[in-house]
C-alpha atoms as a PDB file:
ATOM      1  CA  UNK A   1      84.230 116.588 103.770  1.00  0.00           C
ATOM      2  CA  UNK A   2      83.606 120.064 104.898  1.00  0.00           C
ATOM      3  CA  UNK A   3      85.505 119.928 107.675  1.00  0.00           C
ATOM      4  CA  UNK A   4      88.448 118.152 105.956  1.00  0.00           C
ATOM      5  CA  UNK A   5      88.788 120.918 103.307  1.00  0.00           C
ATOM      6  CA  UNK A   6      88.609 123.294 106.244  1.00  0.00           C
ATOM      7  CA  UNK A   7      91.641 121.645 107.825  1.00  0.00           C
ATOM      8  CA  UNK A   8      93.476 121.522 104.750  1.00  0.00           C
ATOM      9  CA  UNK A   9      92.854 125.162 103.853  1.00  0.00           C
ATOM     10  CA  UNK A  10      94.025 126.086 107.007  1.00  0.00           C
ATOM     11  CA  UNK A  11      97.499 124.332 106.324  1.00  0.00           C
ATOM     12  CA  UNK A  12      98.357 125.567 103.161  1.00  0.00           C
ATOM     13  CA  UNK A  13      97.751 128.920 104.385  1.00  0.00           C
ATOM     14  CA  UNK A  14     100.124 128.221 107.279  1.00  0.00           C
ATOM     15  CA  UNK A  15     102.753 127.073 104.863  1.00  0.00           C
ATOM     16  CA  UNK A  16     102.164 130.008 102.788  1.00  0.00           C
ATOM     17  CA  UNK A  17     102.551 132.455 105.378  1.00  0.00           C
ATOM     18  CA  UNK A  18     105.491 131.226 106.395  1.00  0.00           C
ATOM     19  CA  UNK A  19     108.860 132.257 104.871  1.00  0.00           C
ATOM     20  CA  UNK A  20     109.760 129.134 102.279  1.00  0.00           C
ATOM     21  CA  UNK A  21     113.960 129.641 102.935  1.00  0.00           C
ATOM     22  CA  UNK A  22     112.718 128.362 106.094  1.00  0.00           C
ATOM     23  CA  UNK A  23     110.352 125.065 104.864  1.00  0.00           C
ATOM     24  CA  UNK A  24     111.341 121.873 104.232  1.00  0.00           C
ATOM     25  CA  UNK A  25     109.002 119.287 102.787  1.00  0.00           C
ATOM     26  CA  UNK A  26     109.360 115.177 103.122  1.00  0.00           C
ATOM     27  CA  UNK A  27     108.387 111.870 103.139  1.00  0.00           C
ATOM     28  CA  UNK A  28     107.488 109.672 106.006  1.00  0.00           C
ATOM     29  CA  UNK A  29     107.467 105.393 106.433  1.00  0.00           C
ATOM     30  CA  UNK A  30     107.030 103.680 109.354  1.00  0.00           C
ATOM     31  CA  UNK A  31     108.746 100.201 110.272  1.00  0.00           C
ATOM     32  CA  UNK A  32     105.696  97.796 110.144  1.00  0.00           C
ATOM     33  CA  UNK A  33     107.799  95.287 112.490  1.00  0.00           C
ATOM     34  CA  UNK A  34     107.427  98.207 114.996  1.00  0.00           C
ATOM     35  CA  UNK A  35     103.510  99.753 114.511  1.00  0.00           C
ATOM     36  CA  UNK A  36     100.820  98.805 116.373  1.00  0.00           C
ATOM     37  CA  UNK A  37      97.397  99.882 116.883  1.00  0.00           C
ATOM     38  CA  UNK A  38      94.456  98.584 119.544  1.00  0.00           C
ATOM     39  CA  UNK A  39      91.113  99.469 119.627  1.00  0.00           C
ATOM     40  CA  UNK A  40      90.734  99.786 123.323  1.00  0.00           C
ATOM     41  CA  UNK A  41      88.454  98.005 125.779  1.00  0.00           C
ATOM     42  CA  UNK A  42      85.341  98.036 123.499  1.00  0.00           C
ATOM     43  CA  UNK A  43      82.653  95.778 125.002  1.00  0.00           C
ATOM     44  CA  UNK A  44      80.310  93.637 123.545  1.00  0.00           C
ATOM     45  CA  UNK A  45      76.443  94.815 123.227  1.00  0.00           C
ATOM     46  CA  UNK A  46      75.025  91.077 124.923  1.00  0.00           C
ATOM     47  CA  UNK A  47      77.293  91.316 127.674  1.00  0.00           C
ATOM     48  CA  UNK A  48      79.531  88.729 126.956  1.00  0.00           C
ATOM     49  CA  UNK A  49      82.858  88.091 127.836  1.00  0.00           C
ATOM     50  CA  UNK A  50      85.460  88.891 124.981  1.00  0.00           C
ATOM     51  CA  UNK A  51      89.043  88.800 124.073  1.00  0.00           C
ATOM     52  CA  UNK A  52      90.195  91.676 121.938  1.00  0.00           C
ATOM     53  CA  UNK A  53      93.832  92.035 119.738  1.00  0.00           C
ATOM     54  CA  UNK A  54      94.819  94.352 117.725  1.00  0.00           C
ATOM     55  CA  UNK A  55      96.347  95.117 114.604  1.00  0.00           C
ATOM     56  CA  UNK A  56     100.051  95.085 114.056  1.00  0.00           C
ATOM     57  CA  UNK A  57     102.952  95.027 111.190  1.00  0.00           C
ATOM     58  CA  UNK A  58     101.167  97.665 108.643  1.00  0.00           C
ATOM     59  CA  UNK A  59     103.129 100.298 106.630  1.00  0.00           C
ATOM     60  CA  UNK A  60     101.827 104.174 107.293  1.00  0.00           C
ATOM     61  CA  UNK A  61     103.030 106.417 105.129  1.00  0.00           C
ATOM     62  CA  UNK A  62     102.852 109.873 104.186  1.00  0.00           C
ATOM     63  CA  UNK A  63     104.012 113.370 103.508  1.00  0.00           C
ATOM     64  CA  UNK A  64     105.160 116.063 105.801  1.00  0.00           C
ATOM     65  CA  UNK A  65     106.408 120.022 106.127  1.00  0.00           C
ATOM     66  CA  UNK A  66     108.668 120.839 108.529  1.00  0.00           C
ATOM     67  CA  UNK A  67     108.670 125.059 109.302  1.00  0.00           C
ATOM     68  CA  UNK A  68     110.787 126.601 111.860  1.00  0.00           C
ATOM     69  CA  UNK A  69     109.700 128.795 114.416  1.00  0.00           C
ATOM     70  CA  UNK A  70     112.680 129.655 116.397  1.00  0.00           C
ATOM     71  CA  UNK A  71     115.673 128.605 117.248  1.00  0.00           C
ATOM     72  CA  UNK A  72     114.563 125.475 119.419  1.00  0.00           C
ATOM     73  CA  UNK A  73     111.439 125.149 117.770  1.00  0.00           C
ATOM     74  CA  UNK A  74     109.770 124.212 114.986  1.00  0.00           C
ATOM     75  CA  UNK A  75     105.795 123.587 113.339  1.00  0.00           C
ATOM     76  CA  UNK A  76     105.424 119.566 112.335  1.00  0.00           C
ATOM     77  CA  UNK A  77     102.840 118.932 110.071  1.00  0.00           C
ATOM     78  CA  UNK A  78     101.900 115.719 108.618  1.00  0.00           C
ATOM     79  CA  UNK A  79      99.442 113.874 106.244  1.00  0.00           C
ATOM     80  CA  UNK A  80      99.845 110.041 106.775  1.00  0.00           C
ATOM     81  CA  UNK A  81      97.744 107.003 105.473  1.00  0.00           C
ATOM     82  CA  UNK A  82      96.680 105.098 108.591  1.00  0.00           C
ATOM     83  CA  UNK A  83      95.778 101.527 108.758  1.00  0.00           C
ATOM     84  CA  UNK A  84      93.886 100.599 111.966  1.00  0.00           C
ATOM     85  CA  UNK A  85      91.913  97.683 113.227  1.00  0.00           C
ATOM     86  CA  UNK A  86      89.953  95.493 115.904  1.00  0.00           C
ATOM     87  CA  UNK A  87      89.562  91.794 116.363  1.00  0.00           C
ATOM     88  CA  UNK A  88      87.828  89.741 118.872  1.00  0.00           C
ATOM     89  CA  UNK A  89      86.222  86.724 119.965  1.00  0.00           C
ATOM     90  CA  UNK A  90      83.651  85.533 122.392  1.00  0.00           C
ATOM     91  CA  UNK A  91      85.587  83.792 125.807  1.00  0.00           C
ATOM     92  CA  UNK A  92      82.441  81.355 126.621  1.00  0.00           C
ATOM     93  CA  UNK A  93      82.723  78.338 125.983  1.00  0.00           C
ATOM     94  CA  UNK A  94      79.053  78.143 123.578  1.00  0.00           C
ATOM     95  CA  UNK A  95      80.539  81.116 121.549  1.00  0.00           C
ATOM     96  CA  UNK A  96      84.172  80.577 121.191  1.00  0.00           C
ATOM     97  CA  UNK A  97      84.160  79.661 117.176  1.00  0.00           C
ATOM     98  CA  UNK A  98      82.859  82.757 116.476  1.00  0.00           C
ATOM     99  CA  UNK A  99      85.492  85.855 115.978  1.00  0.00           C
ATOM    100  CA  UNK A 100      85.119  89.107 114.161  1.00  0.00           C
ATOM    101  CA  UNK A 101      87.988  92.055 112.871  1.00  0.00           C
ATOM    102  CA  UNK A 102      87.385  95.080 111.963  1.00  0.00           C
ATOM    103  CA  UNK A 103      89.496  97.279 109.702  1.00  0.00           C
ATOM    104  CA  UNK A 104      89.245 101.092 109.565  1.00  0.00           C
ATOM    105  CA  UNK A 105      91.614 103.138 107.691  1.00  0.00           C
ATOM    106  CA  UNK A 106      92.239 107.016 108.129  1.00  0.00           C
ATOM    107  CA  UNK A 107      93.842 110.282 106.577  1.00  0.00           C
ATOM    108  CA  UNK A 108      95.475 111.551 109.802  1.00  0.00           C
ATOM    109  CA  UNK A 109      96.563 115.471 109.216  1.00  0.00           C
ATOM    110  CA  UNK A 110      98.722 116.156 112.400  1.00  0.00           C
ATOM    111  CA  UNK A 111      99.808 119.675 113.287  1.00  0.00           C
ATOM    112  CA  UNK A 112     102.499 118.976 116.288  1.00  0.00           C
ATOM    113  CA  UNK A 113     104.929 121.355 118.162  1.00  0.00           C
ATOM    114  CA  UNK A 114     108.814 120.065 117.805  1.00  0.00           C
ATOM    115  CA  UNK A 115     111.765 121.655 120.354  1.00  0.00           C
ATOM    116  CA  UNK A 116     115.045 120.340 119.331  1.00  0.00           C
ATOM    117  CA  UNK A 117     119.002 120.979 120.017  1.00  0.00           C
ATOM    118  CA  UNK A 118     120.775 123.006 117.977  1.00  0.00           C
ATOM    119  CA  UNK A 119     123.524 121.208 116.597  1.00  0.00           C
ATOM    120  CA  UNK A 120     123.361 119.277 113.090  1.00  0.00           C
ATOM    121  CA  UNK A 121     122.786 115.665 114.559  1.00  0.00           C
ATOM    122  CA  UNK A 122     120.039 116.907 117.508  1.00  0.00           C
ATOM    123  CA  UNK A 123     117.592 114.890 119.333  1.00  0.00           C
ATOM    124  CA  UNK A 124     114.022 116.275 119.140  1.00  0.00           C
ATOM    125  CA  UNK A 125     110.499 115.611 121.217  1.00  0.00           C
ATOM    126  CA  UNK A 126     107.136 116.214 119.707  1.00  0.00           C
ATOM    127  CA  UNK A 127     103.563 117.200 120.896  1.00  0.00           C
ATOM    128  CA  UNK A 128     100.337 117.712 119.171  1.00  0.00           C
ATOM    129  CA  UNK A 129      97.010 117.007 117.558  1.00  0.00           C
ATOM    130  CA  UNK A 130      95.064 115.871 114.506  1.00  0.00           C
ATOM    131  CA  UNK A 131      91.600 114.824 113.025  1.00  0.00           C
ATOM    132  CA  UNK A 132      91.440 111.604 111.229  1.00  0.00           C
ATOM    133  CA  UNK A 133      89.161 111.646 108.546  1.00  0.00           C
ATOM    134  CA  UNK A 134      87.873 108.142 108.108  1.00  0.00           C
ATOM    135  CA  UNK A 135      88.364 106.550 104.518  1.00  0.00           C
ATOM    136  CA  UNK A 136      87.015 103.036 104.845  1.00  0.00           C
ATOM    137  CA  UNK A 137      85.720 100.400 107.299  1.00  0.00           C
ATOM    138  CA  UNK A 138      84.991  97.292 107.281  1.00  0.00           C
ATOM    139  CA  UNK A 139      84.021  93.788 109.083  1.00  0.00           C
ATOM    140  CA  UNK A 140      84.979  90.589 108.586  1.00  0.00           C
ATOM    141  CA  UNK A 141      83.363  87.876 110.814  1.00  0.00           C
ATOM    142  CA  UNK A 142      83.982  84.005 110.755  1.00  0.00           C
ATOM    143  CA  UNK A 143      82.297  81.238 112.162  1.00  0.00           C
ATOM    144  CA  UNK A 144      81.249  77.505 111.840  1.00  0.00           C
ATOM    145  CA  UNK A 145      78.622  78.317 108.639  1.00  0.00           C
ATOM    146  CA  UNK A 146      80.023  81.174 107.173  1.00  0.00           C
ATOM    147  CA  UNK A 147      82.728  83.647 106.563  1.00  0.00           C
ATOM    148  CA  UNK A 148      81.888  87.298 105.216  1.00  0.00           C
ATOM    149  CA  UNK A 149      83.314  90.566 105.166  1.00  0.00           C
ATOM    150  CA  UNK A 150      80.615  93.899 104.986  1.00  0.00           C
ATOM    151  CA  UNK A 151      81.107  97.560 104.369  1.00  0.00           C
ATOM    152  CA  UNK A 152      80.860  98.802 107.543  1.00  0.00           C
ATOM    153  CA  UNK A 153      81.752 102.418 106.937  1.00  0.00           C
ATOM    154  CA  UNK A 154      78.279 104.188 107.531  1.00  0.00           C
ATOM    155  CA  UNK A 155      78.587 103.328 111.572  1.00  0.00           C
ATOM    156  CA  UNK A 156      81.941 104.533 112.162  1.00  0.00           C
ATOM    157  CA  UNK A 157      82.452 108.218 113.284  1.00  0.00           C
ATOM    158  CA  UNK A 158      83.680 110.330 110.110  1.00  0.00           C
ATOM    159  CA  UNK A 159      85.719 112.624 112.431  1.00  0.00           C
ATOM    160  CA  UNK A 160      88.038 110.885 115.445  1.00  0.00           C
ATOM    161  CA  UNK A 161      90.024 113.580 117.401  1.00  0.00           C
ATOM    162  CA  UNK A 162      93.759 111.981 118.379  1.00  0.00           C
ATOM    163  CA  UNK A 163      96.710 113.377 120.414  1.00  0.00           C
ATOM    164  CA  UNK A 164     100.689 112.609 119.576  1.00  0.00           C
ATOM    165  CA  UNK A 165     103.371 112.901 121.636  1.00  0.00           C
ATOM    166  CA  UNK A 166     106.893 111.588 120.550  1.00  0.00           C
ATOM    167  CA  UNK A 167     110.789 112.433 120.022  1.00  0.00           C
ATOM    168  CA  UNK A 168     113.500 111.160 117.829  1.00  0.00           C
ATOM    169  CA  UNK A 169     116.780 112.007 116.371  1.00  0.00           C
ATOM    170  CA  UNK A 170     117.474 114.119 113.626  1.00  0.00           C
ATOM    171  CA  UNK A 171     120.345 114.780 111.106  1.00  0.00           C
ATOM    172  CA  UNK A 172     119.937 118.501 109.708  1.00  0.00           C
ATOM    173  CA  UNK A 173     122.425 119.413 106.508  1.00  0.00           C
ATOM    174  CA  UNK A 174     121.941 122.295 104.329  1.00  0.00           C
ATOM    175  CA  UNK A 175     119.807 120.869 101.776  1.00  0.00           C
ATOM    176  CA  UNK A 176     118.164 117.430 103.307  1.00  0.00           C
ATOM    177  CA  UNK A 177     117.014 116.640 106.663  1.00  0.00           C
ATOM    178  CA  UNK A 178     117.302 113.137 108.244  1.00  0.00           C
ATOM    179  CA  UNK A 179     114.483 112.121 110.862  1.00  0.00           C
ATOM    180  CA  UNK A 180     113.961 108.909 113.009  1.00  0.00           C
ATOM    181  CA  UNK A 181     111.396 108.643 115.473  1.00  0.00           C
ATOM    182  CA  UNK A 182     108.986 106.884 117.968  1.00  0.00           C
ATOM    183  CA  UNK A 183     105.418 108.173 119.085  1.00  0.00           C
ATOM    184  CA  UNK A 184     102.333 107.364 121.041  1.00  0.00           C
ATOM    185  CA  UNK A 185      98.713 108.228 119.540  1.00  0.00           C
ATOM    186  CA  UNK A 186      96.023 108.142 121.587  1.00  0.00           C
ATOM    187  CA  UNK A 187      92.465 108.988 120.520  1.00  0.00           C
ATOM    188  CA  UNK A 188      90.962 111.265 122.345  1.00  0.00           C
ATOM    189  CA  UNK A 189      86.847 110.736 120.678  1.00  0.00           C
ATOM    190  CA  UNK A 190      85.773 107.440 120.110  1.00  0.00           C
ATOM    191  CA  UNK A 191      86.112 105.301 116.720  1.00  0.00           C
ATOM    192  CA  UNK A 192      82.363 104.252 116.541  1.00  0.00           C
ATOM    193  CA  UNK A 193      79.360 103.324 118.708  1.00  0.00           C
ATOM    194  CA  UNK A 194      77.466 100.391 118.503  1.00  0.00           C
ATOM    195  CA  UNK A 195      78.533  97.781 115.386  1.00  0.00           C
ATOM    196  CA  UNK A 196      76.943  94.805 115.059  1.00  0.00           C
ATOM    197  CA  UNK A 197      77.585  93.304 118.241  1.00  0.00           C
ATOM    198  CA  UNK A 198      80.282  95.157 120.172  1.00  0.00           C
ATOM    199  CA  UNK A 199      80.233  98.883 121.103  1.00  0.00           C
ATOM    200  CA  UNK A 200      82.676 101.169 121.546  1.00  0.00           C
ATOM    201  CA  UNK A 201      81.420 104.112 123.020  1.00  0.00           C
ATOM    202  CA  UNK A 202      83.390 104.201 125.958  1.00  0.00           C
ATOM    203  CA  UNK A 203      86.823 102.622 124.538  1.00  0.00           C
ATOM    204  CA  UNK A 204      89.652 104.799 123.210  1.00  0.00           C
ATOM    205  CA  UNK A 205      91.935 103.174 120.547  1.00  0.00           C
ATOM    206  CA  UNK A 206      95.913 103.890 120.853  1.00  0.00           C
ATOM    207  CA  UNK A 207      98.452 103.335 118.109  1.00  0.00           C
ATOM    208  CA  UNK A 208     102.414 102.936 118.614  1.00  0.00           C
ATOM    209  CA  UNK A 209     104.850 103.718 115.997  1.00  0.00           C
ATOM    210  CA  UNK A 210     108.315 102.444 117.885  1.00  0.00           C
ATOM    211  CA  UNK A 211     110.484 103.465 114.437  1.00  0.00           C
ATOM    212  CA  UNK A 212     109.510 105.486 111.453  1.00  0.00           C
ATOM    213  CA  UNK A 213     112.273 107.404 109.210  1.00  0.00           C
ATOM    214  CA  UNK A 214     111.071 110.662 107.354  1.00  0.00           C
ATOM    215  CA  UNK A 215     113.607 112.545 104.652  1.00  0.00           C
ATOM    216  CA  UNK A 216     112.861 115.970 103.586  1.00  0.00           C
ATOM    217  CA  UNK A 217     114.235 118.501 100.990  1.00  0.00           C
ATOM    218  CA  UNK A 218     114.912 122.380 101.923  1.00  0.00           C
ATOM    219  CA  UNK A 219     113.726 124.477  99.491  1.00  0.00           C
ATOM    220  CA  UNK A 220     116.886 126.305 100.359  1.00  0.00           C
ATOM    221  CA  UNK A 221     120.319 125.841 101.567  1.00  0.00           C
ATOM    222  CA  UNK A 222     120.686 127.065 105.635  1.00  0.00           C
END
């Protein structure tokens, strides 16, 4: 929590500092038809073979402020809700009815880089970073005798480091700005170690957002 109040301290200040004719502050919604997150090639702790999916149609959503630098660029910053998950199941033939998931949500506080054109309709690319702070965790496992879900949220890393890279279009008038986007977030630290029976030390989730739309208002005309 420390560490999360750090990070937020550290943004208002930015926003602060920064002249507000200049700031414009929004809201941001992916399309869950195009979102998709997967855990990575976690492995399983009896050495097993195992199939893995991920997780896919969920809604993110969020707030963001939008400061520019200079002419082509501009500070991104973003607080989204992130829904993220895990499932597998065993490929031998003795444990193929059992399958577990695992859902882990996050508050993901990005702080990404933006060059753009200059005209009112532009296109724009993205680059950046941001801790996820985890929120929750769970797993759910099924099999022939039972079918239980468990808090899961004490074995999960509190703290996962992620990178962002992306571009979009944007509509800029002199009191709203119009965003549309796609972007690819890797994790750069890993989600967990070893849960229950799969570990994940060495895997690296990604998530895909292939369309979100963002509005935001100026707090003054250009």
């Amino acid at each position: 929590m420390k560490t999360q109040k750090t990070y937020i301290t550290f943004l208002l200040f930015l926003l602060v500092g920064s002249s507000l004719a200049q700031v414009a502050i929004g809201i941001k919604v992916n399309n869950p038809l195009f979102y998709g997150s997967n855990a990575g090639a976690f492995e399983s702790n009896s050495g097993l073979e195992i199939s893995r999916s991920g997780n896919w149609g969920i809604i993110n959503a969020g707030a963001f402020v939008r400061i520019p630098l200079k002419k082509h660029l501009a500070l991104h910053t973003e607080l989204l809700y992130k829904n993220e998950g895990a499932g597998y199941h065993y490929s031998s033939l003795q444990s193929s009815y059992y399958s577990g998931h695992f859902t882990y949500t996050y508050i993901d506080m990005l702080v990404l880089l933006q060059l753009e054109g200059k005209r009112m309709f532009r296109g724009f690319f993205q680059i950046g970073l941001s801790p996820k702070f985890l929120l929750t965790a769970t797993h759910s496992a099924d099999n022939l005798f039972f079918d239980r879900t468990t808090d899961v949220y004490s074995k999960f890393n509190k703290v996962v480091l992620a990178a962002h890279i992306g571009g979009g279009v944007m509509w800029n008038l002199d009191r709203v700005v119009l965003m549309g986007d796609v972007r690819i977030s890797p994790n750069l630290t890993p989600i967990a170690g070893r849960v229950y029976d799969v570990n994940f030390s060495k895997a690296r989730s990604l998530s895909v957002t292939m369309l979100s739309f963002s509005i935001a208002y100026k707090l003054t005309k250009n």
